[in-house]
N, C-alpha and C. Protein backbone atom coordinates (compact mmCIF):
# COMPACT_ATOMS: atom_id res chain seq x y z
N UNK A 1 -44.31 10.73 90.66
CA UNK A 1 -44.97 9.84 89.73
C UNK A 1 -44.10 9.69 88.49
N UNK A 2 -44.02 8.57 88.13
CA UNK A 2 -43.17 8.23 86.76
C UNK A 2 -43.95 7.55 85.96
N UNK A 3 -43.45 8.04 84.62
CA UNK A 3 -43.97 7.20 83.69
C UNK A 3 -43.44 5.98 82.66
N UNK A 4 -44.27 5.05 82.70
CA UNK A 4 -43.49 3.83 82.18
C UNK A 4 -43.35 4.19 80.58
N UNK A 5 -42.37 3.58 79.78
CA UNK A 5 -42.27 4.08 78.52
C UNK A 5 -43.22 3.43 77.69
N UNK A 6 -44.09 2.42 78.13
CA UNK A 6 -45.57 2.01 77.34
C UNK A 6 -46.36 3.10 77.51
N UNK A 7 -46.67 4.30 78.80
CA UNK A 7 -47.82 5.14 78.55
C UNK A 7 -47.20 6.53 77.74
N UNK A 8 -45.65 6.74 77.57
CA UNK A 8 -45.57 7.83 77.33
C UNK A 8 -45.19 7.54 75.61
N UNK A 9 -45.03 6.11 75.59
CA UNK A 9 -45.33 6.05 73.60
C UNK A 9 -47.06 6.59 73.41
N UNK A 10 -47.59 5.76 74.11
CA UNK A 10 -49.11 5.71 73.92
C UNK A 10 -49.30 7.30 74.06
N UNK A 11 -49.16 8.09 74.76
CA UNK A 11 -49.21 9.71 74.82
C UNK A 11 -48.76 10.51 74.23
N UNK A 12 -47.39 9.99 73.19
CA UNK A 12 -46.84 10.44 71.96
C UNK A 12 -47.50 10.32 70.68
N UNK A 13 -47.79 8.77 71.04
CA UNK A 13 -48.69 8.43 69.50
C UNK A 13 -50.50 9.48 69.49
N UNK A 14 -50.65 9.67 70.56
CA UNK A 14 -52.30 9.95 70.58
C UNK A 14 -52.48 11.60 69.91
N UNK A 15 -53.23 11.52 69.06
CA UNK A 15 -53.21 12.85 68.04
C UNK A 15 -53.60 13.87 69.34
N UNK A 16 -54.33 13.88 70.06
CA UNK A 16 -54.99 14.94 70.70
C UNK A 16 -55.15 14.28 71.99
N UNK A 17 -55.64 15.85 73.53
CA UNK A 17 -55.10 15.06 74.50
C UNK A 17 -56.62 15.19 75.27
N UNK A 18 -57.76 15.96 74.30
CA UNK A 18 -58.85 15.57 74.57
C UNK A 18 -59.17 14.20 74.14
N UNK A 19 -60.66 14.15 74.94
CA UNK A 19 -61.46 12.88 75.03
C UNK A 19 -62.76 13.17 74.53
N UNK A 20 -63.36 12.75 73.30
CA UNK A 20 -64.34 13.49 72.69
C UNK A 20 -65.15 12.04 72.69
N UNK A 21 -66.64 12.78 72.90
CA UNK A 21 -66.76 13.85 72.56
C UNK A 21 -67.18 14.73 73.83
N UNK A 22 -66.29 16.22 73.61
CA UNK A 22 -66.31 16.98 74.92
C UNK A 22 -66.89 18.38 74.82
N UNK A 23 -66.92 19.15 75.66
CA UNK A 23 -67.41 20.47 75.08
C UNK A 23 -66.14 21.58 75.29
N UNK A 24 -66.43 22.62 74.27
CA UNK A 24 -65.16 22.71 73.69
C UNK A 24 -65.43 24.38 73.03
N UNK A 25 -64.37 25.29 73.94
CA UNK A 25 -64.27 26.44 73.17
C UNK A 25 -63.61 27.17 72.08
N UNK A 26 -64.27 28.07 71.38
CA UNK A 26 -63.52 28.22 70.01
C UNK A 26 -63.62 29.68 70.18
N UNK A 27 -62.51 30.62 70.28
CA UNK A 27 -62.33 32.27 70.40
C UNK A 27 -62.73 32.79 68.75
N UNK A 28 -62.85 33.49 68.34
CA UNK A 28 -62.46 34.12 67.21
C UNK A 28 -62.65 35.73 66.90
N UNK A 29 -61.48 36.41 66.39
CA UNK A 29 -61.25 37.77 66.54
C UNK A 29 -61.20 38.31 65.04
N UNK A 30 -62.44 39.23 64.96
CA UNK A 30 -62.40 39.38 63.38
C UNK A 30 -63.14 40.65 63.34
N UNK A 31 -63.25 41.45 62.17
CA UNK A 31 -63.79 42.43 61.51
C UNK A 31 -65.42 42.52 61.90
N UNK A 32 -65.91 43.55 62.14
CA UNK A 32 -67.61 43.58 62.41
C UNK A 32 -68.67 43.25 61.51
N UNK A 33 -67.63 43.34 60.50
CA UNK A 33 -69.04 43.31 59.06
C UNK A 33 -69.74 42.19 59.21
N UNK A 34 -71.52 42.32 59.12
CA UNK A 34 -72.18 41.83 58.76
C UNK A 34 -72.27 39.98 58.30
N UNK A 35 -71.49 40.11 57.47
CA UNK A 35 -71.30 39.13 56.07
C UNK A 35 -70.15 38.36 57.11
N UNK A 36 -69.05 39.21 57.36
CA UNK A 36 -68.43 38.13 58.73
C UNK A 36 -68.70 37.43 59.18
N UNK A 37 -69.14 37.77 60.30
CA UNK A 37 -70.48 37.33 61.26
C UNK A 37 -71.10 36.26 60.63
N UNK A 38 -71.80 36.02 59.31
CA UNK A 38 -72.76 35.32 59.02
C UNK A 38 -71.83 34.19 58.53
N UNK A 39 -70.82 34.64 58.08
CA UNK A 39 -69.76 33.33 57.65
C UNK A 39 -69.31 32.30 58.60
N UNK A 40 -68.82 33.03 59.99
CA UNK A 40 -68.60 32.28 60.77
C UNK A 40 -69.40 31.05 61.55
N UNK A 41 -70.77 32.07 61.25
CA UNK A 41 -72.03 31.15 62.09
C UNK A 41 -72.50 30.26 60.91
N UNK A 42 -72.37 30.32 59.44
CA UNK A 42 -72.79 29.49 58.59
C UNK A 42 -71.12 27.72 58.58
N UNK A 43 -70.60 28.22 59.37
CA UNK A 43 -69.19 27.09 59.28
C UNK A 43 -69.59 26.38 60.34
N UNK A 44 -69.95 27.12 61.57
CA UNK A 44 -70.25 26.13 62.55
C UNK A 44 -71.59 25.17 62.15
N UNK A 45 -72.15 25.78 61.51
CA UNK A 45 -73.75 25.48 61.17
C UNK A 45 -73.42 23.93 60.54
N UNK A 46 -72.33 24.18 59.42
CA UNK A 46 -72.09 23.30 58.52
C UNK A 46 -71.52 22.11 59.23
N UNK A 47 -70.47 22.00 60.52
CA UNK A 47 -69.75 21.00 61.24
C UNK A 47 -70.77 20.71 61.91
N UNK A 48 -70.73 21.77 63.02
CA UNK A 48 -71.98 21.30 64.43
C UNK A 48 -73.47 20.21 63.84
N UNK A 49 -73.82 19.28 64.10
CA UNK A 49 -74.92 18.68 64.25
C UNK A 49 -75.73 19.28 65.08
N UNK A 50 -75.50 20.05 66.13
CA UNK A 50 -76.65 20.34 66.97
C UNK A 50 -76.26 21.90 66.74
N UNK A 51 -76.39 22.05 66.29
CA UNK A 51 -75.86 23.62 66.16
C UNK A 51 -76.68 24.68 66.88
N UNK A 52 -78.07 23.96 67.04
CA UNK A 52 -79.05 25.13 68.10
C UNK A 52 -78.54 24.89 69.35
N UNK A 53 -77.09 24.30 69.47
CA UNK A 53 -77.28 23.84 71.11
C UNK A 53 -75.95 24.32 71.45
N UNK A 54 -75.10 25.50 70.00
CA UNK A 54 -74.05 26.12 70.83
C UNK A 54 -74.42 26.97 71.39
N UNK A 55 -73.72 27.66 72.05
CA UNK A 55 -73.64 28.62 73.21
C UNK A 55 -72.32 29.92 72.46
N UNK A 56 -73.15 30.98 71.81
CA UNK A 56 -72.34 32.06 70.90
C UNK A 56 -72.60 32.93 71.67
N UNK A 57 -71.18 33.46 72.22
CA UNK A 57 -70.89 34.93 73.09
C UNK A 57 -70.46 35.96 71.81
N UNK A 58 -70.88 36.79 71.37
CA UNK A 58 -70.48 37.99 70.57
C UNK A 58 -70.12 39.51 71.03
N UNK A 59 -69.06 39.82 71.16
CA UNK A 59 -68.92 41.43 72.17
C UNK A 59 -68.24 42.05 71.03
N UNK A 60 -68.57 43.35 71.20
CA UNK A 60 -68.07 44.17 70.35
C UNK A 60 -66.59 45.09 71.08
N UNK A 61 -65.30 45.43 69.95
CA UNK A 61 -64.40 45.82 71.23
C UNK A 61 -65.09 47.73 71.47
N UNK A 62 -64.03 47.75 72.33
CA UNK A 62 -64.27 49.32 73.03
C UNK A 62 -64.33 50.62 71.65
N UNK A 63 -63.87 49.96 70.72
CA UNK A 63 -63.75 51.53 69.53
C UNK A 63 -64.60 50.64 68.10
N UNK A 64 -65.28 49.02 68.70
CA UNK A 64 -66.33 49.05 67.71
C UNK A 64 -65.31 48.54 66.43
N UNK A 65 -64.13 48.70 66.25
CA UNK A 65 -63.15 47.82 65.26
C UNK A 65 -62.83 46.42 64.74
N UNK A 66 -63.18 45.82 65.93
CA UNK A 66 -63.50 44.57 65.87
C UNK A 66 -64.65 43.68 66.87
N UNK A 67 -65.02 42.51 66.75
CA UNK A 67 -65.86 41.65 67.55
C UNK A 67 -65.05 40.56 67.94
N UNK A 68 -65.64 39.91 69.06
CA UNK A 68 -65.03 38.60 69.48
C UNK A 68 -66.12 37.82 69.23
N UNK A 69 -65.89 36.49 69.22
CA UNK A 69 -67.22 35.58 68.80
C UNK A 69 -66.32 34.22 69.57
N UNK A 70 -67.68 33.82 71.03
CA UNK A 70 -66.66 33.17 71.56
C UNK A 70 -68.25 31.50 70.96
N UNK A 71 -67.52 30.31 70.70
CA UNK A 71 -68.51 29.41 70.23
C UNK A 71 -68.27 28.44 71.66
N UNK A 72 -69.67 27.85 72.54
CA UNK A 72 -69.15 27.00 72.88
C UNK A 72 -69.91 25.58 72.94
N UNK A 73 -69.08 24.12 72.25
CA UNK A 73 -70.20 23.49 71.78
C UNK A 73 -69.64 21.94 72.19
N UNK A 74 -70.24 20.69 71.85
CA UNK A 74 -69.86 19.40 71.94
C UNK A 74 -69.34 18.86 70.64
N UNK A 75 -67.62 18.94 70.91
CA UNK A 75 -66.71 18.60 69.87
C UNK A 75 -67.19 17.39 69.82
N UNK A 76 -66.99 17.05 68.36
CA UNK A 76 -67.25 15.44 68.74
C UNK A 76 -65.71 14.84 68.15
N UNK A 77 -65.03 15.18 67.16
CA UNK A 77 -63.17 14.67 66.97
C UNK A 77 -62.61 16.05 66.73
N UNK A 78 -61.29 15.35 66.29
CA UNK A 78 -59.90 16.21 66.17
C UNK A 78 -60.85 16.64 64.74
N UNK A 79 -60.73 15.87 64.01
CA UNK A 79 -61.43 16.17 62.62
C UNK A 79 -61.98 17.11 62.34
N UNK A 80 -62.90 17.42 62.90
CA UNK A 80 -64.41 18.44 63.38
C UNK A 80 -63.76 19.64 63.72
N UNK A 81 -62.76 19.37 64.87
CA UNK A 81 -61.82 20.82 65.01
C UNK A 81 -61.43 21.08 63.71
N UNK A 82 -60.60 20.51 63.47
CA UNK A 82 -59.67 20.92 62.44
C UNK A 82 -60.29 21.65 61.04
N UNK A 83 -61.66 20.91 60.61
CA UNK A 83 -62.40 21.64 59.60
C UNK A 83 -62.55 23.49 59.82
N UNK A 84 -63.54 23.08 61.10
CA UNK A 84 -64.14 24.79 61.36
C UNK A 84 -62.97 25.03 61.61
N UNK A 85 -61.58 25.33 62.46
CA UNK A 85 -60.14 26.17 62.51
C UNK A 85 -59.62 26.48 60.92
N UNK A 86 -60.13 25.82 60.06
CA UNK A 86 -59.02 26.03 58.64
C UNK A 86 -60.43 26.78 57.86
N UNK A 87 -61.41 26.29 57.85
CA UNK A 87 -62.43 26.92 57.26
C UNK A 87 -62.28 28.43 57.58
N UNK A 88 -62.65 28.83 59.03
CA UNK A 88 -62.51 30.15 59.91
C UNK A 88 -61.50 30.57 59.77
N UNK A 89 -60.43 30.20 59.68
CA UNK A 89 -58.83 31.51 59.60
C UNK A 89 -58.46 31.25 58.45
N UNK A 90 -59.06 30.61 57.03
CA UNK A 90 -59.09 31.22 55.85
C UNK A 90 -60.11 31.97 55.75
N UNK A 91 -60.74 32.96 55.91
CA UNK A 91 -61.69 33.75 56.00
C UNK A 91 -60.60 35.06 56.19
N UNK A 92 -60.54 36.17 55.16
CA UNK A 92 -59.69 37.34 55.16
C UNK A 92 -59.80 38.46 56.23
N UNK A 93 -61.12 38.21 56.57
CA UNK A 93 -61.99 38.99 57.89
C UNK A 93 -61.48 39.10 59.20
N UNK A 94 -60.96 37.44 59.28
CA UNK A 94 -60.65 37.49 60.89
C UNK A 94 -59.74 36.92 60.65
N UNK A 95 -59.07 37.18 62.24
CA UNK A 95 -57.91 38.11 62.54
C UNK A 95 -56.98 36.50 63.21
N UNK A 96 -58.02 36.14 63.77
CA UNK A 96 -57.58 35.39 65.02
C UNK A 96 -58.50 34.09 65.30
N UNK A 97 -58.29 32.63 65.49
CA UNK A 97 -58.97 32.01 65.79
C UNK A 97 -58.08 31.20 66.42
N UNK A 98 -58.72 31.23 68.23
CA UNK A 98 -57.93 30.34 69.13
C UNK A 98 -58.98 28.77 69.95
């Protein structure tokens, strides 16, 4: 299969290679505290419109040092990503947001 150089401008130019609005996972690896926790779920709260309708996996690791907090929800743009990712990994707490 080849590509003509009209679809692979068009695939250069396109910010993102989702199709929104899609559903869409967000990892995040951070500190146990309390106040953490409540930060992260108050960011999604703030983007998400339906926010009763993510789907939040929370595990604690094996020595209790850290949590994972997995979100999974209906992106609706790049935009929307991009808020909660910069909101969440400026947060000093956590570690990791994939």
């Amino acid at each position: 299969m080849t590509v003509s150089e009209k679809d692979l401008e068009a695939i250069q130019n396109k910010e993102t290679l989702f199709e929104f609005p899609c559903q869409f996972p967000i990892k995040i690896m951070a500190n146990p505290e309390k106040e953490t926790t409540q930060f992260i779920l108050n960011v999604f709260e703030k983007y998400v419109p339906e926010y009763d309708k993510i789907d939040f996996k929370i595990k604690e690791s094996k020595t209790g040092k850290y949590i994972s907090i997995t979100a999974i929800f209906e992106a609706e743009s790049k935009e929307q990503l991009d808020k909660i990712y910069k909101d969440i990994s400026g947060h000093s707490e956590v570690h990791m947001v994939l």
